[in-house]
PDB file of N, CA and C in Angstrom:
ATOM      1  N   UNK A   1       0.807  -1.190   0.000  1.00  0.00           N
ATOM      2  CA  UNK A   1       0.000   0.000   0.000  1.00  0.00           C
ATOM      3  C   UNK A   1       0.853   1.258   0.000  1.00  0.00           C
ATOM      4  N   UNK A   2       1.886   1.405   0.787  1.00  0.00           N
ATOM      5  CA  UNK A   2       2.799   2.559   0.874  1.00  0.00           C
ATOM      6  C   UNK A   2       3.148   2.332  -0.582  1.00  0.00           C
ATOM      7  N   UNK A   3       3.488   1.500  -1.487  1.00  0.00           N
ATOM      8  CA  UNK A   3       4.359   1.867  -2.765  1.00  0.00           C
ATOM      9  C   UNK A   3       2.831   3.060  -3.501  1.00  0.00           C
ATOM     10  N   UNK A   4       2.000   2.675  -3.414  1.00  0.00           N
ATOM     11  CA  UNK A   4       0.657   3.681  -4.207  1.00  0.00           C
ATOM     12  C   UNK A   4       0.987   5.382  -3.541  1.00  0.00           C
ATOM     13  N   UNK A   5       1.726   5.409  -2.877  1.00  0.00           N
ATOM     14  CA  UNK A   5       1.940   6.947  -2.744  1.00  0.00           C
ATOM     15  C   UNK A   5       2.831   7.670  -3.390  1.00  0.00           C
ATOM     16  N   UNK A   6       4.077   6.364  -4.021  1.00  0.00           N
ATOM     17  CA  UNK A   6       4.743   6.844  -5.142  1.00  0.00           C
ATOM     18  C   UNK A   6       4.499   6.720  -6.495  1.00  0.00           C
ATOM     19  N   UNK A   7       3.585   5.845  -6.695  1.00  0.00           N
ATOM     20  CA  UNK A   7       3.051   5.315  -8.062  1.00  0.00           C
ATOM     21  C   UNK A   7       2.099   6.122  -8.506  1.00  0.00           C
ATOM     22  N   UNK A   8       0.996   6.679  -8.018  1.00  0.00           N
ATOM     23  CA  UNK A   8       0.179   7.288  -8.251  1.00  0.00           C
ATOM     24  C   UNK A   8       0.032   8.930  -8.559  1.00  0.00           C
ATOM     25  N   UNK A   9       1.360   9.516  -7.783  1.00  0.00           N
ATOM     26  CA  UNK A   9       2.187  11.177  -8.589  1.00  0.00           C
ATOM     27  C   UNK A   9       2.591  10.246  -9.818  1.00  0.00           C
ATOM     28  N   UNK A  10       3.941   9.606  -9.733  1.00  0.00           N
ATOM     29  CA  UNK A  10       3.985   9.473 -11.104  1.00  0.00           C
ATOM     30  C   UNK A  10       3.124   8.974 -12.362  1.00  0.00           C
ATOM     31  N   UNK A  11       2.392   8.696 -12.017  1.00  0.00           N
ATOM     32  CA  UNK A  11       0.986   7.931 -12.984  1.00  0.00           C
ATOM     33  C   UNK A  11       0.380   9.066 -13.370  1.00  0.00           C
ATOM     34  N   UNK A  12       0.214  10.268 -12.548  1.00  0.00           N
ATOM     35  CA  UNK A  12      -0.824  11.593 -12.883  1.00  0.00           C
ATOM     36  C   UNK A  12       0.403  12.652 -13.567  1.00  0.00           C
ATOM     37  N   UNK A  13       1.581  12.298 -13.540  1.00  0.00           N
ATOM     38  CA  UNK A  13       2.676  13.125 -13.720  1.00  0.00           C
ATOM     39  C   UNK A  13       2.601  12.805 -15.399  1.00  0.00           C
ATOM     40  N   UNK A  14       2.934  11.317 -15.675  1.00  0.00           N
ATOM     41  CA  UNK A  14       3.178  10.860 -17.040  1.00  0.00           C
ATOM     42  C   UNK A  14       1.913  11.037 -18.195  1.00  0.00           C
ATOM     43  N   UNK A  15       0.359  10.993 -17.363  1.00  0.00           N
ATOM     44  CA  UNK A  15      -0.479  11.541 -18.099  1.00  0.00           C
ATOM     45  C   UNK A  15      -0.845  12.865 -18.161  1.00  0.00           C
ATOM     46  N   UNK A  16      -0.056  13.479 -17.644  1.00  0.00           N
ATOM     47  CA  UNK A  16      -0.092  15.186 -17.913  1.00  0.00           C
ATOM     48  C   UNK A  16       0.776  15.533 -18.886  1.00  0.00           C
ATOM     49  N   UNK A  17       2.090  15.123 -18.594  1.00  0.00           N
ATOM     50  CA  UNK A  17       3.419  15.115 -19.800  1.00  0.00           C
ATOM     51  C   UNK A  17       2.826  14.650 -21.045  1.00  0.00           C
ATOM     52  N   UNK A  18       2.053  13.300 -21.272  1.00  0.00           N
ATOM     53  CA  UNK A  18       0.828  13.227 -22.356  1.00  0.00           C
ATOM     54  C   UNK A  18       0.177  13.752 -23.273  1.00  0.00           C
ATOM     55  N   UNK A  19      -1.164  14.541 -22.001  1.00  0.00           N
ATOM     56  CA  UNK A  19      -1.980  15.348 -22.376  1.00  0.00           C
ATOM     57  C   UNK A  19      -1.002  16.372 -22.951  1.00  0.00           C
ATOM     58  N   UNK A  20       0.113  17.212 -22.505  1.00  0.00           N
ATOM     59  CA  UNK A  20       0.561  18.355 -22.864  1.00  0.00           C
ATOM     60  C   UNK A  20       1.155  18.174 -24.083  1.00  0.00           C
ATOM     61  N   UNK A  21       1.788  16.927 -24.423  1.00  0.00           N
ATOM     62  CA  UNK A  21       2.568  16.282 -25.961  1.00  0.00           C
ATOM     63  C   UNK A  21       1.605  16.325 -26.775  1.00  0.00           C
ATOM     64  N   UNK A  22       0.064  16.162 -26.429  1.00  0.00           N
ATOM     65  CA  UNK A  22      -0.792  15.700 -27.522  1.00  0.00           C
ATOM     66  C   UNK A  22      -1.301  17.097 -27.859  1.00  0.00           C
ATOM     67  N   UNK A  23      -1.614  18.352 -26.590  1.00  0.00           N
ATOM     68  CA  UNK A  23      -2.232  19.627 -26.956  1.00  0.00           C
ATOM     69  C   UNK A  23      -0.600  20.605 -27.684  1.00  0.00           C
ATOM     70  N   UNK A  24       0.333  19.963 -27.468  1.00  0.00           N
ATOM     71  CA  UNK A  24       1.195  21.027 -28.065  1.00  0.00           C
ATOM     72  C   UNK A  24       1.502  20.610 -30.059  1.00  0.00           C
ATOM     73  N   UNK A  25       0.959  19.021 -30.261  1.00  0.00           N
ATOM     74  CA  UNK A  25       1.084  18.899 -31.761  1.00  0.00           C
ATOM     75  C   UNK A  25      -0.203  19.369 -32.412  1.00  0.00           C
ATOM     76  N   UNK A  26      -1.713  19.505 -31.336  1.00  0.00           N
ATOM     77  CA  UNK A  26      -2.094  20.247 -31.935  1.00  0.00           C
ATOM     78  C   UNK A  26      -2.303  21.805 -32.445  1.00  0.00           C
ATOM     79  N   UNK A  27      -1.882  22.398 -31.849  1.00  0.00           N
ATOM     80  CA  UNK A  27      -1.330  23.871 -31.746  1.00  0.00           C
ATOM     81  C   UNK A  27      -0.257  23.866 -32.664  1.00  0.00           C
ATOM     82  N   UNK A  28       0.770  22.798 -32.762  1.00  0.00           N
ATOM     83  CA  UNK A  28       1.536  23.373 -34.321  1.00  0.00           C
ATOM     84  C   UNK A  28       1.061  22.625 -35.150  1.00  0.00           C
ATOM     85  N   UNK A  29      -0.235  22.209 -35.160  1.00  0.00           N
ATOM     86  CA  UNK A  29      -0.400  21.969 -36.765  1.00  0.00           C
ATOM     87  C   UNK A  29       0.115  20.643 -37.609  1.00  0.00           C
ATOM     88  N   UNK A  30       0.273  19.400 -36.325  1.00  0.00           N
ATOM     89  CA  UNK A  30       0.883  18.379 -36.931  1.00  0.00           C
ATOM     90  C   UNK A  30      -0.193  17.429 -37.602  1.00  0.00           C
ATOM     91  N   UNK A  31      -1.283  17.642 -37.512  1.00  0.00           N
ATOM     92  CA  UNK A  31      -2.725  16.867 -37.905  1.00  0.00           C
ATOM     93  C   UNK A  31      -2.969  17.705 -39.194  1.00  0.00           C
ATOM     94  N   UNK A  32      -2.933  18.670 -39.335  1.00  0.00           N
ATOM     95  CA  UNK A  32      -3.467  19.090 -40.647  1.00  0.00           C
ATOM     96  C   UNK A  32      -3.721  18.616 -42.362  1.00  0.00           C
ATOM     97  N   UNK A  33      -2.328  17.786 -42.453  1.00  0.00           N
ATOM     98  CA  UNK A  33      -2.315  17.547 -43.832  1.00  0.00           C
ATOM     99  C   UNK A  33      -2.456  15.745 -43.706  1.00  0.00           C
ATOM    100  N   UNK A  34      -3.520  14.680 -43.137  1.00  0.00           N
ATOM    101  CA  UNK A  34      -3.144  13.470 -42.973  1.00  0.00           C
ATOM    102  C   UNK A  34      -3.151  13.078 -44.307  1.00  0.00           C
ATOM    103  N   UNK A  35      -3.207  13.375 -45.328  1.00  0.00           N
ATOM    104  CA  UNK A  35      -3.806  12.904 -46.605  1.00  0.00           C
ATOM    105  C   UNK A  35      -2.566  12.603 -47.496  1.00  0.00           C
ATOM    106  N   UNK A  36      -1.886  14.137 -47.499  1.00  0.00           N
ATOM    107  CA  UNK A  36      -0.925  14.277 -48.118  1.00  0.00           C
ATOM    108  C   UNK A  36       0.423  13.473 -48.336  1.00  0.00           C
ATOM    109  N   UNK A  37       0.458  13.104 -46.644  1.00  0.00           N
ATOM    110  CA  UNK A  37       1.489  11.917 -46.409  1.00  0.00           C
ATOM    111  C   UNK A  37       1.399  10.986 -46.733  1.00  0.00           C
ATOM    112  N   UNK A  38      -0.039  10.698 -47.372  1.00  0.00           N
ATOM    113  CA  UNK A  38       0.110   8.745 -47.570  1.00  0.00           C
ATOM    114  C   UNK A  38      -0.131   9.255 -49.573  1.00  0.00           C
ATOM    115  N   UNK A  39      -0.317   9.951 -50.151  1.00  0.00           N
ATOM    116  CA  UNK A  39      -0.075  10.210 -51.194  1.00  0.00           C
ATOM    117  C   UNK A  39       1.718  10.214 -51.407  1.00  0.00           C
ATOM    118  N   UNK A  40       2.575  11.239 -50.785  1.00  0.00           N
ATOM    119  CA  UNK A  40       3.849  11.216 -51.023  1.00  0.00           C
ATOM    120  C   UNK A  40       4.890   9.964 -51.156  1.00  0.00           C
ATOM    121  N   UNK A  41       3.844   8.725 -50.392  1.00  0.00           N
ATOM    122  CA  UNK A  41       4.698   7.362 -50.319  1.00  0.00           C
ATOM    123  C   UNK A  41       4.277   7.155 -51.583  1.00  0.00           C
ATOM    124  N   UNK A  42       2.823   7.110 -52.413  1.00  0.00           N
ATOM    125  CA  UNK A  42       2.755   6.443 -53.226  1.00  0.00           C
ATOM    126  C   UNK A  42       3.282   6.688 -55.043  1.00  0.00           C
ATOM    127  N   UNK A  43       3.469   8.639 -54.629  1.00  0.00           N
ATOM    128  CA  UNK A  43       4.067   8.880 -55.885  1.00  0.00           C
ATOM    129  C   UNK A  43       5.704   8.742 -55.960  1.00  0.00           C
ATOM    130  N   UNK A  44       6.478   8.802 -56.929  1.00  0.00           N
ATOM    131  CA  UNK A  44       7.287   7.773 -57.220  1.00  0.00           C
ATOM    132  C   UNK A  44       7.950   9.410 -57.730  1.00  0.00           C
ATOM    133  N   UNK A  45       8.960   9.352 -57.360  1.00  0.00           N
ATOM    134  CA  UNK A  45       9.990  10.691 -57.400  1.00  0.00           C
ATOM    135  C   UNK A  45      10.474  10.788 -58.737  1.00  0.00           C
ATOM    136  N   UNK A  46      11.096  11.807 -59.405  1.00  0.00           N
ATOM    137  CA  UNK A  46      12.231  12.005 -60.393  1.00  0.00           C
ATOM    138  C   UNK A  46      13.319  11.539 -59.869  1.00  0.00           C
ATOM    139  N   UNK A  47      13.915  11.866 -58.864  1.00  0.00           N
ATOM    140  CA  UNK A  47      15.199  11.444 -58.645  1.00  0.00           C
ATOM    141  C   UNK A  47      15.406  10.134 -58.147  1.00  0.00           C
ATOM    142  N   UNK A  48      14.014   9.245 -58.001  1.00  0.00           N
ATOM    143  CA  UNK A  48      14.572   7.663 -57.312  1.00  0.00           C
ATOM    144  C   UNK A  48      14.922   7.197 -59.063  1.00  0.00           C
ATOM    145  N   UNK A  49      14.717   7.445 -60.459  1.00  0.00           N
ATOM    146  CA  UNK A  49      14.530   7.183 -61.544  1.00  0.00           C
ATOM    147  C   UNK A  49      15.990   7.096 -62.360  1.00  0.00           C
ATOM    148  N   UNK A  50      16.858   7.664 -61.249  1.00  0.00           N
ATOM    149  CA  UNK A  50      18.054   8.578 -62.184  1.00  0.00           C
ATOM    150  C   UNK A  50      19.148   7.447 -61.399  1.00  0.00           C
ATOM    151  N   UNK A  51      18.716   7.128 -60.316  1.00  0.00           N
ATOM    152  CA  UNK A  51      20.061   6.013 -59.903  1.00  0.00           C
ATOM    153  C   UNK A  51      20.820   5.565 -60.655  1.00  0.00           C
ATOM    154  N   UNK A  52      22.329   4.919 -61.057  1.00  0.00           N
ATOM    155  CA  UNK A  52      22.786   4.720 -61.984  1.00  0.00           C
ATOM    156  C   UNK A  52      23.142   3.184 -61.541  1.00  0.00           C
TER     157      UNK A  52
END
């Protein structure tokens, strides 16, 4: 029972560090383009073409 007095700050500690990782990618804007990224895998570059 005494270990739950140290487990339980850090448990509310690591889901705050979390929450704050998840509200700071949305504020810059890391969700915006999901589309774009799975297009860029599928088009096929000029320069992968030129390898020698």
């Amino acid at each position: 029972m005494n270990m739950l007095i140290y487990l339980m700050p850090i448990a509310l500690l690591m889901g705050g560090m979390g929450l704050l990782a998840f509200l700071w990618s949305l504020t810059s804007r890391q969700y915006d383009d999901l589309e774009g990224a799975a297009w860029r895998i599928l088009v096929e570059d000029e320069t992968d073409c030129k390898r020698p």
